[in-house]
PDB file of N, CA and C in Angstrom:
ATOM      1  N   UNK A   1       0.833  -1.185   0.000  1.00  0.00           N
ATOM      2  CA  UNK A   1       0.000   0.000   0.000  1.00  0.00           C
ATOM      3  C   UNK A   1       0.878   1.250   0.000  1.00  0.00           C
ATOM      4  N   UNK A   2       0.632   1.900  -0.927  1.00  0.00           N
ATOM      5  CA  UNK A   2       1.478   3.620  -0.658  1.00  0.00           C
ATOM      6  C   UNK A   2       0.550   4.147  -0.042  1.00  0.00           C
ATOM      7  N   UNK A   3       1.569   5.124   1.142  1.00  0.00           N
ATOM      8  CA  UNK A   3       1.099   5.894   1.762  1.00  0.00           C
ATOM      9  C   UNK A   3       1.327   7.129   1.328  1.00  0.00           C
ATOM     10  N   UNK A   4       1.217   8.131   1.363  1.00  0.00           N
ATOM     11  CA  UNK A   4       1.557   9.594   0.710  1.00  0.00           C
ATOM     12  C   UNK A   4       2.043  10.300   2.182  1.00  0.00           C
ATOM     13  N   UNK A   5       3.054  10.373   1.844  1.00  0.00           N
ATOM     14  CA  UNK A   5       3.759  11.328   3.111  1.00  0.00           C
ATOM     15  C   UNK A   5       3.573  13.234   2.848  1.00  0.00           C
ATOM     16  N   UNK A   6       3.035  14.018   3.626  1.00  0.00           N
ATOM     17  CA  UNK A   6       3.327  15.093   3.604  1.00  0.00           C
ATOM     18  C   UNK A   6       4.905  15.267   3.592  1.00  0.00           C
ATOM     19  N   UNK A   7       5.401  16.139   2.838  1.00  0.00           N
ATOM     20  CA  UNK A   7       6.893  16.473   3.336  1.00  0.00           C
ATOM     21  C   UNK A   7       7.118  17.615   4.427  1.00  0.00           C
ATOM     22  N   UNK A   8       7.910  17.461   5.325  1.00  0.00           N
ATOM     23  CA  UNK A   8       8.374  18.411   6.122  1.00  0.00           C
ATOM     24  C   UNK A   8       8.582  19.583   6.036  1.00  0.00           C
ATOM     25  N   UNK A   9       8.240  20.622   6.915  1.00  0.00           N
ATOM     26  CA  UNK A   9       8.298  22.014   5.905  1.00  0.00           C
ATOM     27  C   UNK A   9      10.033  22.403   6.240  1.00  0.00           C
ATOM     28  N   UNK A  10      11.026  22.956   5.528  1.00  0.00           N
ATOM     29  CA  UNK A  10      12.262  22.688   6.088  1.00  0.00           C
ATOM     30  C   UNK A  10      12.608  23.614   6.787  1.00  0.00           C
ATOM     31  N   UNK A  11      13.250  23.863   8.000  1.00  0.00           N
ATOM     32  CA  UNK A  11      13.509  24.836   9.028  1.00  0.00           C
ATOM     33  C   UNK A  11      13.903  25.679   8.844  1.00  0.00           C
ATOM     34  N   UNK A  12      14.068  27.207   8.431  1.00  0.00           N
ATOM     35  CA  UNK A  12      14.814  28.751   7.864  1.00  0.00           C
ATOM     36  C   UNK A  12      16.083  28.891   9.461  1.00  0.00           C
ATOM     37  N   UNK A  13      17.575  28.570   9.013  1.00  0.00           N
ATOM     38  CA  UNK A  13      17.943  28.843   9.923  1.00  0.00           C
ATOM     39  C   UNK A  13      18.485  30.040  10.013  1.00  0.00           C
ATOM     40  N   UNK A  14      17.809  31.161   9.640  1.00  0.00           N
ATOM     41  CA  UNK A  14      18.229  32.460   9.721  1.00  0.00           C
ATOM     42  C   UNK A  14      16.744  33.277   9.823  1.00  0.00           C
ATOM     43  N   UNK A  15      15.801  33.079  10.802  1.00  0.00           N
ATOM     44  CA  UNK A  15      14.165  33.293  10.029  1.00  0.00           C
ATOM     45  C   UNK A  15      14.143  35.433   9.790  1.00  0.00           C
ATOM     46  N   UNK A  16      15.223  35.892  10.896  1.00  0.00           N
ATOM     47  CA  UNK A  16      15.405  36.952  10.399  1.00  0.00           C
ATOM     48  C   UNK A  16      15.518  37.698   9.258  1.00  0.00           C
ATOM     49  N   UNK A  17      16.609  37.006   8.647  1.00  0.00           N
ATOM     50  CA  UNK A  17      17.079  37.410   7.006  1.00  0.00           C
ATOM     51  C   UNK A  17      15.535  37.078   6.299  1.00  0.00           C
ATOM     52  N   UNK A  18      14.920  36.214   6.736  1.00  0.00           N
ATOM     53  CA  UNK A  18      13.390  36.047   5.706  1.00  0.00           C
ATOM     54  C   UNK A  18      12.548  37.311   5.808  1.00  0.00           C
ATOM     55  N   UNK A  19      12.435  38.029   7.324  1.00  0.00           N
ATOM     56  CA  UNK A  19      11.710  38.964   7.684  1.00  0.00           C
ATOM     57  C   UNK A  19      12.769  40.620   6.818  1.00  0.00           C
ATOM     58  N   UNK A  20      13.832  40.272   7.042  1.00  0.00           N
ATOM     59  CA  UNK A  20      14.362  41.462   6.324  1.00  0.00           C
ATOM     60  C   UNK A  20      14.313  41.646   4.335  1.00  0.00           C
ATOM     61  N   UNK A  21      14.380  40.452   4.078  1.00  0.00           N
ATOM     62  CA  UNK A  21      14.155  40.275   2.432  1.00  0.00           C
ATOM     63  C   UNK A  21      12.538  40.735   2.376  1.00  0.00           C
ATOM     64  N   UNK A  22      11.698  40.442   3.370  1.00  0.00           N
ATOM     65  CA  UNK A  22      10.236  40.383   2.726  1.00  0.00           C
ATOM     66  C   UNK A  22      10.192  42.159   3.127  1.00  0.00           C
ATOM     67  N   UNK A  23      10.986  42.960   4.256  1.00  0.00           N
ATOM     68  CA  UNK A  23      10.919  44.494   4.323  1.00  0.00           C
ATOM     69  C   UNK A  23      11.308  44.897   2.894  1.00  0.00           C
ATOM     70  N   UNK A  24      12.399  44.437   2.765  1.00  0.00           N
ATOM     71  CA  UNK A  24      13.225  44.857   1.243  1.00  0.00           C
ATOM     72  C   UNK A  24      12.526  44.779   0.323  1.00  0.00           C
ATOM     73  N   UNK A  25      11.458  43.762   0.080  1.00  0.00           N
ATOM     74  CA  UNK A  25      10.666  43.680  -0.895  1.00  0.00           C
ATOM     75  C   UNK A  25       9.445  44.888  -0.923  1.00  0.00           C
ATOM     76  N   UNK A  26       9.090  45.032   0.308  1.00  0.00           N
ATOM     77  CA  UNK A  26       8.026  45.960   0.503  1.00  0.00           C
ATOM     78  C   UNK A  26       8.472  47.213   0.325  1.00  0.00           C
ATOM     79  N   UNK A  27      10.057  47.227   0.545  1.00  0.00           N
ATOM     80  CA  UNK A  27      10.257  48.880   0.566  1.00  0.00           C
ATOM     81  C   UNK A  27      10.692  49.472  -1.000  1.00  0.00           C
ATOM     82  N   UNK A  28      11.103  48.177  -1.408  1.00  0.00           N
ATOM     83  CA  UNK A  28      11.323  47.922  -3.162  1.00  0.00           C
ATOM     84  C   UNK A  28       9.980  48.688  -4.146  1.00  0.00           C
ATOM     85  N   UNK A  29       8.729  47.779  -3.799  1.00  0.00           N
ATOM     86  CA  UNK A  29       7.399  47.826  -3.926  1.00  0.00           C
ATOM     87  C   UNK A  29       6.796  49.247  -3.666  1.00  0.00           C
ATOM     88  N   UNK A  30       6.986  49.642  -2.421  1.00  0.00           N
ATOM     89  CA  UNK A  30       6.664  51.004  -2.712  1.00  0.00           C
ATOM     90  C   UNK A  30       7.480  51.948  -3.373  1.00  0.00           C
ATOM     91  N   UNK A  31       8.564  51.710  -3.117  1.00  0.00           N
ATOM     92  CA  UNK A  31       9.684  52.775  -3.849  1.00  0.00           C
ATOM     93  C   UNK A  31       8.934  52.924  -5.814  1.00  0.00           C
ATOM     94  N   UNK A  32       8.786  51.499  -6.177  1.00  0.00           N
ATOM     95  CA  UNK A  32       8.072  51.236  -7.571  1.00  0.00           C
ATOM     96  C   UNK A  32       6.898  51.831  -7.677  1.00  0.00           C
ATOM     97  N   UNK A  33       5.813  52.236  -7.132  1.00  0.00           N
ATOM     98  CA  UNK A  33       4.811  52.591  -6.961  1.00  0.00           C
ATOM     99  C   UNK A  33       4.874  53.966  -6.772  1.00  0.00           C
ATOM    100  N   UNK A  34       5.273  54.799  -5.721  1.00  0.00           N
ATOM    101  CA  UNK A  34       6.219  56.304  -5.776  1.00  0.00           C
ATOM    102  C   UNK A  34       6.431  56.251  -7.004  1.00  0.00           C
ATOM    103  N   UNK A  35       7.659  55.766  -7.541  1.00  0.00           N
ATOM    104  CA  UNK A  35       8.107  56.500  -9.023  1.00  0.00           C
ATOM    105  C   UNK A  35       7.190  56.483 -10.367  1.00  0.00           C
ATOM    106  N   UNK A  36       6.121  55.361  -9.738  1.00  0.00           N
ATOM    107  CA  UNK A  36       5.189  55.342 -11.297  1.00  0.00           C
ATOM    108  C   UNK A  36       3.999  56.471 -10.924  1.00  0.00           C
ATOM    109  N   UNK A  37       3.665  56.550  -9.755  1.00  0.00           N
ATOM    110  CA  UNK A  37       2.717  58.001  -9.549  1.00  0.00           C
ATOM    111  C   UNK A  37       3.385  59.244  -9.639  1.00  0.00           C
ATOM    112  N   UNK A  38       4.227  59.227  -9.729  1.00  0.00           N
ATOM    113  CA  UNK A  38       5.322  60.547  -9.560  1.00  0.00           C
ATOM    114  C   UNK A  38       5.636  60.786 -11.645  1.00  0.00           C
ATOM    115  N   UNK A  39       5.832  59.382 -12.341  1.00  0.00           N
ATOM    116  CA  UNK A  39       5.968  59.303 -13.317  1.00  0.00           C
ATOM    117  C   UNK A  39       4.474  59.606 -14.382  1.00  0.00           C
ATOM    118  N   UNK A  40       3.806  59.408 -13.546  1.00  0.00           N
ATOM    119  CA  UNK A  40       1.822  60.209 -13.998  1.00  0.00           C
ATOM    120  C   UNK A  40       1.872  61.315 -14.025  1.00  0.00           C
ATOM    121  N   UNK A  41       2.407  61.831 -13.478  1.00  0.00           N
ATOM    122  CA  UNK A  41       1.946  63.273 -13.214  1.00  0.00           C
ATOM    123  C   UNK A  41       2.114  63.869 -14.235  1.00  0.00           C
ATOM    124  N   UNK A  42       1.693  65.066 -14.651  1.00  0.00           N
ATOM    125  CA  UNK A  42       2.082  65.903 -15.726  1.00  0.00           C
ATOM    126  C   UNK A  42       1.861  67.326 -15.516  1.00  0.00           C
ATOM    127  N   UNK A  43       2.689  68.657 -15.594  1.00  0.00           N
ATOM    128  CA  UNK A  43       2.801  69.269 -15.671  1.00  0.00           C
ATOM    129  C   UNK A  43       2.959  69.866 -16.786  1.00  0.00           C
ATOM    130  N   UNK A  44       2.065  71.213 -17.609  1.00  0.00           N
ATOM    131  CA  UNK A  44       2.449  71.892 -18.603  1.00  0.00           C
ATOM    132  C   UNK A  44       3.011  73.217 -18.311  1.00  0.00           C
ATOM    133  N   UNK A  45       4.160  73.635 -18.058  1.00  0.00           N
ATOM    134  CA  UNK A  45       4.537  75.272 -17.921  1.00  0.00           C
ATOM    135  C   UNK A  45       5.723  74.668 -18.280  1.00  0.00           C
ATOM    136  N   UNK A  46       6.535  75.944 -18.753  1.00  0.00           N
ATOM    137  CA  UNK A  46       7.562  76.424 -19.650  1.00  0.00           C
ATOM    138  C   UNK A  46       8.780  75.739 -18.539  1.00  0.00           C
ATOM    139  N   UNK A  47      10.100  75.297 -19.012  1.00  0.00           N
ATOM    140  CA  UNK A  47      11.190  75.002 -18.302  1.00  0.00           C
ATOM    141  C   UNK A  47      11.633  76.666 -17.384  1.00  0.00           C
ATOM    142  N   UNK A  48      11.995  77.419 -17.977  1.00  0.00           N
ATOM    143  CA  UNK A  48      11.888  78.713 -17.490  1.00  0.00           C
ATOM    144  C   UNK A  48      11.194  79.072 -16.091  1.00  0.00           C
ATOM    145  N   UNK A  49      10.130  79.306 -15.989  1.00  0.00           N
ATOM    146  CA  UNK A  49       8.895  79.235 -15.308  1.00  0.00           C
ATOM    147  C   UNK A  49       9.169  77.779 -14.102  1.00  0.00           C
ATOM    148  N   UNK A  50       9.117  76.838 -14.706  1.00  0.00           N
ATOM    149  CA  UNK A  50       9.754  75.914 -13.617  1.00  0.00           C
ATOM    150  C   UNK A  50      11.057  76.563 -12.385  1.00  0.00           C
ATOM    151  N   UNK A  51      11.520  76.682 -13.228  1.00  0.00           N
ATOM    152  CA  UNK A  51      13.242  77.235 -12.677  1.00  0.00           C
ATOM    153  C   UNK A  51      12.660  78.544 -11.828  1.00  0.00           C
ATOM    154  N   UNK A  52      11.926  79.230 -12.254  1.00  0.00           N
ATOM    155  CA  UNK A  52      11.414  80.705 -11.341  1.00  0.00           C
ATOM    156  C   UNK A  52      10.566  80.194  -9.957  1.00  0.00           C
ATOM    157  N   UNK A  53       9.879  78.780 -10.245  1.00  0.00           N
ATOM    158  CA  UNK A  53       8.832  78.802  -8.833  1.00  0.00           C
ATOM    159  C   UNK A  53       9.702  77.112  -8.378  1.00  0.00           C
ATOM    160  N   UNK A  54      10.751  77.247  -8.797  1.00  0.00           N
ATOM    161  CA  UNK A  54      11.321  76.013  -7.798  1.00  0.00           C
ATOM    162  C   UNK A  54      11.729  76.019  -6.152  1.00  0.00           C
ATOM    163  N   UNK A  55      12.234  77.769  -6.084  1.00  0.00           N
ATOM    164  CA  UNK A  55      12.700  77.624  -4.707  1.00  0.00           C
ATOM    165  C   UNK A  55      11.469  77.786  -3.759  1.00  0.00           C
ATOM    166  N   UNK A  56       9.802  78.343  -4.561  1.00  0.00           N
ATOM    167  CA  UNK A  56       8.633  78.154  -3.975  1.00  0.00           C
ATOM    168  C   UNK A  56       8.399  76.877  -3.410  1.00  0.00           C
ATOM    169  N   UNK A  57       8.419  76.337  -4.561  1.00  0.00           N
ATOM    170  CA  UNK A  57       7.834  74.675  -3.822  1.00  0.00           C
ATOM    171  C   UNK A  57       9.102  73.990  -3.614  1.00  0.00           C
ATOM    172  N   UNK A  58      10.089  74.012  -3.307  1.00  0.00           N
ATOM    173  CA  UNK A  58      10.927  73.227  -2.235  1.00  0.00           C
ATOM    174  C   UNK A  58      10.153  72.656  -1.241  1.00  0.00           C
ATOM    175  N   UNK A  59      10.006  73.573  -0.254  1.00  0.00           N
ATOM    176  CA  UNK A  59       9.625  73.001   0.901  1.00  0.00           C
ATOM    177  C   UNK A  59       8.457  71.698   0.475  1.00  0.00           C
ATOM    178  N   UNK A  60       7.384  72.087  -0.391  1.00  0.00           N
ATOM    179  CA  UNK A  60       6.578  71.125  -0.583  1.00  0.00           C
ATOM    180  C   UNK A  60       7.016  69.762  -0.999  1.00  0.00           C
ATOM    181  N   UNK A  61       7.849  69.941  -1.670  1.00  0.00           N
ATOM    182  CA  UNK A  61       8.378  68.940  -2.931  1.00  0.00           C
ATOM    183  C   UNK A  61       9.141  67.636  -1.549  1.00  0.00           C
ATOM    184  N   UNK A  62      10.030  68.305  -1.101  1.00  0.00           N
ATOM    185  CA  UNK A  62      10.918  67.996   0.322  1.00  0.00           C
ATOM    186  C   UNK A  62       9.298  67.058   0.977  1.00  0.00           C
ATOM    187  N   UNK A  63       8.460  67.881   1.237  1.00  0.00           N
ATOM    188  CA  UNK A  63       7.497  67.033   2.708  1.00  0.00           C
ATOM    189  C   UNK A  63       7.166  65.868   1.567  1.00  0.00           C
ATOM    190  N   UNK A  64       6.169  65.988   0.667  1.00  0.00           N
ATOM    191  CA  UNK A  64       6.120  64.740  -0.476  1.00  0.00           C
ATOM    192  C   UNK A  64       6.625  63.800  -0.411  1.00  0.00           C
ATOM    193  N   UNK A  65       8.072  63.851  -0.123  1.00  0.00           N
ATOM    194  CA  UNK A  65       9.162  63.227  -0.499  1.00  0.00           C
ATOM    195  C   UNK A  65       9.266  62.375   0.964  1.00  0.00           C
ATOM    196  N   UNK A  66       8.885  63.144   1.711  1.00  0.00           N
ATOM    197  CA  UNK A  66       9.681  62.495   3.342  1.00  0.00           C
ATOM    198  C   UNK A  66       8.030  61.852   3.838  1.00  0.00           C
ATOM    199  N   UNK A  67       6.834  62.054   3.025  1.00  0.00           N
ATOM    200  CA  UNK A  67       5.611  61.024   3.417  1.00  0.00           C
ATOM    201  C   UNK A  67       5.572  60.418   2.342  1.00  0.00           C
ATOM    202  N   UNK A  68       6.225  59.627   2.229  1.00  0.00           N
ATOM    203  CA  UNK A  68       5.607  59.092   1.009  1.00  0.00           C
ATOM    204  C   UNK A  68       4.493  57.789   0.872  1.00  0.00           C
ATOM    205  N   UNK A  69       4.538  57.417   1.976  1.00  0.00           N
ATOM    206  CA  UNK A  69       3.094  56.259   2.816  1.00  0.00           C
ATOM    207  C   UNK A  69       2.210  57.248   2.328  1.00  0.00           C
ATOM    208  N   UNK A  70       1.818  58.485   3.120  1.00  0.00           N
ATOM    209  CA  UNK A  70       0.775  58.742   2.503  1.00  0.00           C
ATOM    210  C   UNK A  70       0.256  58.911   1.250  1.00  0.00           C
ATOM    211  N   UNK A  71       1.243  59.753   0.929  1.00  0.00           N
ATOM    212  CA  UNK A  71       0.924  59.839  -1.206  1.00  0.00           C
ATOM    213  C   UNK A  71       0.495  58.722  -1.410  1.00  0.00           C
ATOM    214  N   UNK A  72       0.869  57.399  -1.371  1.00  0.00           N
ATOM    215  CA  UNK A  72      -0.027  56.399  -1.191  1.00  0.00           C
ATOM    216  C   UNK A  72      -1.425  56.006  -1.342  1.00  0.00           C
ATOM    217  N   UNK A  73      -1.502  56.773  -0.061  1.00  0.00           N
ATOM    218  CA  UNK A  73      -2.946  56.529   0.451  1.00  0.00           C
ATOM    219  C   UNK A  73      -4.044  57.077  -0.454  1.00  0.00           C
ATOM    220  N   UNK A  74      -3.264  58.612  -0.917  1.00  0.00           N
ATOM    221  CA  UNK A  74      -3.912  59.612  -1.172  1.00  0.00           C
ATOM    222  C   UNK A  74      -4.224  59.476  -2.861  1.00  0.00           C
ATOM    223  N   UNK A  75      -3.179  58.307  -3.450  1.00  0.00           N
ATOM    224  CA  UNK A  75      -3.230  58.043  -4.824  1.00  0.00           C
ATOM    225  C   UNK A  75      -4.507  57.553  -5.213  1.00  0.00           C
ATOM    226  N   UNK A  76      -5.323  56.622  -4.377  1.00  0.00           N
ATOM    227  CA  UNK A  76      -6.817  56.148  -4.543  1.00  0.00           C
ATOM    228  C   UNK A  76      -7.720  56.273  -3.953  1.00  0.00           C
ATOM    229  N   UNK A  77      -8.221  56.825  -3.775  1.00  0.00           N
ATOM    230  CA  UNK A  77      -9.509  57.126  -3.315  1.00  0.00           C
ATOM    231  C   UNK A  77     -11.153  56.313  -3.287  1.00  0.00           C
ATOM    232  N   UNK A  78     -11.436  55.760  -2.251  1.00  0.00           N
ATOM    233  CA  UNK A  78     -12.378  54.977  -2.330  1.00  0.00           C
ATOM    234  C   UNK A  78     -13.691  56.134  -2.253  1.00  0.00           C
ATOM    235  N   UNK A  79     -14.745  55.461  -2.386  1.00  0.00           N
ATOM    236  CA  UNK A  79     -16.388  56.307  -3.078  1.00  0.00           C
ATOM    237  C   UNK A  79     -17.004  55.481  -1.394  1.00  0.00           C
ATOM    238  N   UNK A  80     -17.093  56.838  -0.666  1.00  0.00           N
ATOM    239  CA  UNK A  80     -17.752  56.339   0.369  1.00  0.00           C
ATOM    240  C   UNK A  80     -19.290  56.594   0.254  1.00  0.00           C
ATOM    241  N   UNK A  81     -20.597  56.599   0.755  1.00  0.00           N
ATOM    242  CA  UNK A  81     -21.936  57.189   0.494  1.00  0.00           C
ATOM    243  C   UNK A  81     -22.305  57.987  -0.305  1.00  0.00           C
ATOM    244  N   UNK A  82     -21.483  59.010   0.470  1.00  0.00           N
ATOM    245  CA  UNK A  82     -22.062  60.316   0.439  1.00  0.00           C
ATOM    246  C   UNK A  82     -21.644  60.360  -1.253  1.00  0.00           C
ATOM    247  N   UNK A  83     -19.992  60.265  -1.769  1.00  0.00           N
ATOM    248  CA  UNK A  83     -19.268  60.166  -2.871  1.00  0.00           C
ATOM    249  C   UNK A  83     -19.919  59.647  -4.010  1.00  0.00           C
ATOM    250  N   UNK A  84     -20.896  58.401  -3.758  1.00  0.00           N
ATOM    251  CA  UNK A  84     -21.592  57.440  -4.603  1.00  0.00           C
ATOM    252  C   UNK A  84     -23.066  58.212  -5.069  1.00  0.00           C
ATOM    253  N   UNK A  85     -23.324  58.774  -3.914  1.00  0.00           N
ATOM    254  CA  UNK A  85     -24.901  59.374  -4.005  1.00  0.00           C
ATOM    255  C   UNK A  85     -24.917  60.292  -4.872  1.00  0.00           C
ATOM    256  N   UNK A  86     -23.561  61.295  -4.699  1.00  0.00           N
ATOM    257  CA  UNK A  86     -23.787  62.497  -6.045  1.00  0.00           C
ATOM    258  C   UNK A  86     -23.170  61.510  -7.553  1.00  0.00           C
ATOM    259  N   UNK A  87     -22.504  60.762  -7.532  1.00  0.00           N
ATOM    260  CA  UNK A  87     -22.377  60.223  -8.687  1.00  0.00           C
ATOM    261  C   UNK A  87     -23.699  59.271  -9.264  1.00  0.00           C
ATOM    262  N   UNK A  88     -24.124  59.082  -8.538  1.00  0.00           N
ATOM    263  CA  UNK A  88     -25.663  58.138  -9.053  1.00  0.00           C
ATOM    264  C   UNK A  88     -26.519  59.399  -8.745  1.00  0.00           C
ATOM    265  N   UNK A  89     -26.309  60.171  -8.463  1.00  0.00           N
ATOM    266  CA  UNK A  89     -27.495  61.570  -8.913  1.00  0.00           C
ATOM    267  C   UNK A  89     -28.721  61.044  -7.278  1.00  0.00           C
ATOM    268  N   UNK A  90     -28.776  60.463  -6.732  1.00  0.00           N
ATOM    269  CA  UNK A  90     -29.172  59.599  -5.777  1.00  0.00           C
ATOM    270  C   UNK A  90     -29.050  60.705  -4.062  1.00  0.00           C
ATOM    271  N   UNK A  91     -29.467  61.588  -4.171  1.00  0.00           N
ATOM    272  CA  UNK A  91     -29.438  62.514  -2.722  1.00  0.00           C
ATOM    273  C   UNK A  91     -29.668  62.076  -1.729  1.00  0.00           C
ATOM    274  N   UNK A  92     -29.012  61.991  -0.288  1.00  0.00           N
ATOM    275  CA  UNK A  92     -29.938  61.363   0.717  1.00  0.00           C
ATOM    276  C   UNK A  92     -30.931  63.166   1.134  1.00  0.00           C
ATOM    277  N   UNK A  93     -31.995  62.730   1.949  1.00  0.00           N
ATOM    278  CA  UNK A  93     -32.860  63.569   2.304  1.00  0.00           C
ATOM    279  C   UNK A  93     -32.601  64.755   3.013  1.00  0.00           C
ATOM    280  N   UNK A  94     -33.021  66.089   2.492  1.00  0.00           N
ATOM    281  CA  UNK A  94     -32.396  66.834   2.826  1.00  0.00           C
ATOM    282  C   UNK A  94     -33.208  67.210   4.391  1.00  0.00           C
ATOM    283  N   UNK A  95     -32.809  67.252   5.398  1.00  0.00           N
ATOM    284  CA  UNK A  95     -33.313  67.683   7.260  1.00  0.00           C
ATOM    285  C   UNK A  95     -33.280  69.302   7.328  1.00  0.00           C
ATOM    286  N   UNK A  96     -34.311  69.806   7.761  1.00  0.00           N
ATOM    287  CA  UNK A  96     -34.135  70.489   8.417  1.00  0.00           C
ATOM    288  C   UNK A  96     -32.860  71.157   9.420  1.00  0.00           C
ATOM    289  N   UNK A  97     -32.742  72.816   9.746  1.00  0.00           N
ATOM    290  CA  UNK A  97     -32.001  72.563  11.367  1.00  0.00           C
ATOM    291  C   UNK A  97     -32.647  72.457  12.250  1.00  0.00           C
ATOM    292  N   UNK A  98     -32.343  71.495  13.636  1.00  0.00           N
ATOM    293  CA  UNK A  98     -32.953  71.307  14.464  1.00  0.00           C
ATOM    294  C   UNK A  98     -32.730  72.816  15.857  1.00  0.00           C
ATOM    295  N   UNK A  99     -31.678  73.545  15.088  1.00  0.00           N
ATOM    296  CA  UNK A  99     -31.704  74.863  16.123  1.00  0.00           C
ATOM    297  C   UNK A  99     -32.205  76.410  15.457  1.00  0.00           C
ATOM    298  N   UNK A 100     -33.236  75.904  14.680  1.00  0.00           N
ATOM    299  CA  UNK A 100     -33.295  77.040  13.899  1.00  0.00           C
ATOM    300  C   UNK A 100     -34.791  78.068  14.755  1.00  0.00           C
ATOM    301  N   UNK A 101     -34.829  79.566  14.684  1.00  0.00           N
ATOM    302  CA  UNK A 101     -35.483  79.677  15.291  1.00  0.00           C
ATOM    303  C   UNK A 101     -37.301  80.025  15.030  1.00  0.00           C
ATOM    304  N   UNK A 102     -38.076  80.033  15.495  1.00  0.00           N
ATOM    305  CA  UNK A 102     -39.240  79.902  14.990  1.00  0.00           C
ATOM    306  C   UNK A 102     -40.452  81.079  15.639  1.00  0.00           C
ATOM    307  N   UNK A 103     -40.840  81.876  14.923  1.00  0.00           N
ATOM    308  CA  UNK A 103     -41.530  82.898  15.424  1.00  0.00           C
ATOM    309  C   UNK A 103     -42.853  82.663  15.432  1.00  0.00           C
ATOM    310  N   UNK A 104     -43.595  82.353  16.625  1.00  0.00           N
ATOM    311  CA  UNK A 104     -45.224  82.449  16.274  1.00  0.00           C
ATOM    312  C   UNK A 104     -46.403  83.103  16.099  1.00  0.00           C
TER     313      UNK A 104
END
């Protein structure tokens, strides 16, 4: 009779280096993701004109750069209710104020 043996899963004797390759991968991954949203973008003004409002947006360009988790976040945008309701033309009901005042 054959039996079918599961095989052993084999022991990582370094399980660290696994946890640091899979950071590396993630930090790889976003780094790829940064440069292809960064590579979307498009700007139309003159090289000139660039060069005149560069030392403006430094500072901005710099914070961008040092969040870049968020840019992330901020790249997609999910359609919460409220988001869905004006796109389906779909209003929720408009209330009254409940502190409004009333003369009799």
């Amino acid at each position: 009779p054959d039996v079918s043996r599961t095989q052993p899963k084999p022991l990582i004797s370094y399980p660290s280096r696994l946890n640091d390759q899979k950071l590396r991968e993630k930090a790889t991954n976003q780094m790829e993701k940064f440069f292809q949203i960064f590579h979307d973008l498009h700007f139309d003004i003159s090289f000139a004109y660039a060069l005149l409002l560069m030392p403006k947006f430094s500072s901005t360009i710099k914070s961008l750069l040092a969040n870049k988790d968020k840019l992330f976040e901020f790249a997609k945008v999910p359609l919460n209710e409220n988001c869905s309701a004006m796109l389906l033309k779909k209003l929720p009901e408009k209330l009254g104020d409940p502190s409004k005042f009333l003369i009799p």
